[in-house]
Protein backbone atom coordinates (compact mmCIF):
# COMPACT_ATOMS: atom_id res chain seq x y z
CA UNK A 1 -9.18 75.54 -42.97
CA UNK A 2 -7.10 75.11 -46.37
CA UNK A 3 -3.31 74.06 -45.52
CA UNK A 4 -1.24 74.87 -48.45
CA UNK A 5 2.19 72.46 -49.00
CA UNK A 6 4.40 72.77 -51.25
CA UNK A 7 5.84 68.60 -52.75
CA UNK A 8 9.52 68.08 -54.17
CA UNK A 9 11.57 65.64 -55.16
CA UNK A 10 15.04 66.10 -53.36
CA UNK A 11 16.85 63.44 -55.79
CA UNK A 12 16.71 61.02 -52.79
CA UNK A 13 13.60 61.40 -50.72
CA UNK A 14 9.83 63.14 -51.72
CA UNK A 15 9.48 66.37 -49.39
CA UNK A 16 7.14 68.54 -48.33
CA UNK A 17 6.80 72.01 -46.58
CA UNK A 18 4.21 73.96 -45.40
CA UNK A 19 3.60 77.58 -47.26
CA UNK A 20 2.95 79.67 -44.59
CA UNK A 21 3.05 76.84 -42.00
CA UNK A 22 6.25 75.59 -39.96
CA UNK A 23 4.99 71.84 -41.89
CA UNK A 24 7.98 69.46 -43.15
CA UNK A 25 8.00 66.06 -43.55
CA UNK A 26 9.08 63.73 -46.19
CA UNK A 27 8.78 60.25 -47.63
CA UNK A 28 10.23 57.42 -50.28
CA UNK A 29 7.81 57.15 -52.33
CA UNK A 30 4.63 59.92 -52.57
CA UNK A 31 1.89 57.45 -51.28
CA UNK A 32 4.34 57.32 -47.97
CA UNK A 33 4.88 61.50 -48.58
CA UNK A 34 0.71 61.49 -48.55
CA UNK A 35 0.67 59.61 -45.55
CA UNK A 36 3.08 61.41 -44.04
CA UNK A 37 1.63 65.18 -44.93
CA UNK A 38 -1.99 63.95 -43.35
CA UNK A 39 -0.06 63.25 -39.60
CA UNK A 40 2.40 66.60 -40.11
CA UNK A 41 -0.80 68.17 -40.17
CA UNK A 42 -2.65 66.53 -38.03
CA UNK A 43 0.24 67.08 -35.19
CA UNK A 44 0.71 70.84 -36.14
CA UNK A 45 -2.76 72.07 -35.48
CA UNK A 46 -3.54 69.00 -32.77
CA UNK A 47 -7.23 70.00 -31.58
CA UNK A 48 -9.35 71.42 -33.80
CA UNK A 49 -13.12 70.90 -34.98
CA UNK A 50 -12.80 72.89 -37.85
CA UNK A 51 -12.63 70.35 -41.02
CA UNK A 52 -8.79 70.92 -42.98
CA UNK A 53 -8.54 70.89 -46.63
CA UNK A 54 -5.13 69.98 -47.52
CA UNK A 55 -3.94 71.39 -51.29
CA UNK A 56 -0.22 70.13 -52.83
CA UNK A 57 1.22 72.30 -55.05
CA UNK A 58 4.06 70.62 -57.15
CA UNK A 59 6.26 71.61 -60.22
CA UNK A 60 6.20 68.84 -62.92
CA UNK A 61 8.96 68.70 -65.49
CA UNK A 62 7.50 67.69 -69.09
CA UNK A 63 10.24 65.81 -71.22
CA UNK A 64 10.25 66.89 -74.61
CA UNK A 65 7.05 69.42 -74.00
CA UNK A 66 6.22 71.78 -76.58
CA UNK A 67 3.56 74.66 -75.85
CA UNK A 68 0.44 74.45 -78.40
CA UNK A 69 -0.23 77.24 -80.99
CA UNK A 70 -3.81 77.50 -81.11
């Protein structure tokens, strides 16, 4: 099963939410968000045998970025 969440930075806490899934948790720093994704999704689909794959999707702001031309 492949759980899709979707990580942001509030401008206080790290935050995630489930795409698709009613999944929301948060966290101060992203190794406690990490932490804290794993048991969200643990508790939202309790029982299962079936092995979960858990993908983050985040935007990333590049400072100063400039696209290549070539």
């Amino acid at each position: 099963m492949l759980v899709k969440i979707e990580t942001y930075f509030d401008g206080e806490f790290w935050c995630a939410r489930g795409i698709g899934d009613d999944i929301f948790t948060q966290g101060s720093t992203l190794d406690e968000l990490f932490q804290n994704i794993k048991e969200a999704v643990a508790v939202h689909y309790g029982d299962i045998t079936e092995p979960i794959t858990i993908l983050t999707l985040s935007e990333v702001k590049l400072a100063d970025a400039k696209a290549s031309s070539g």
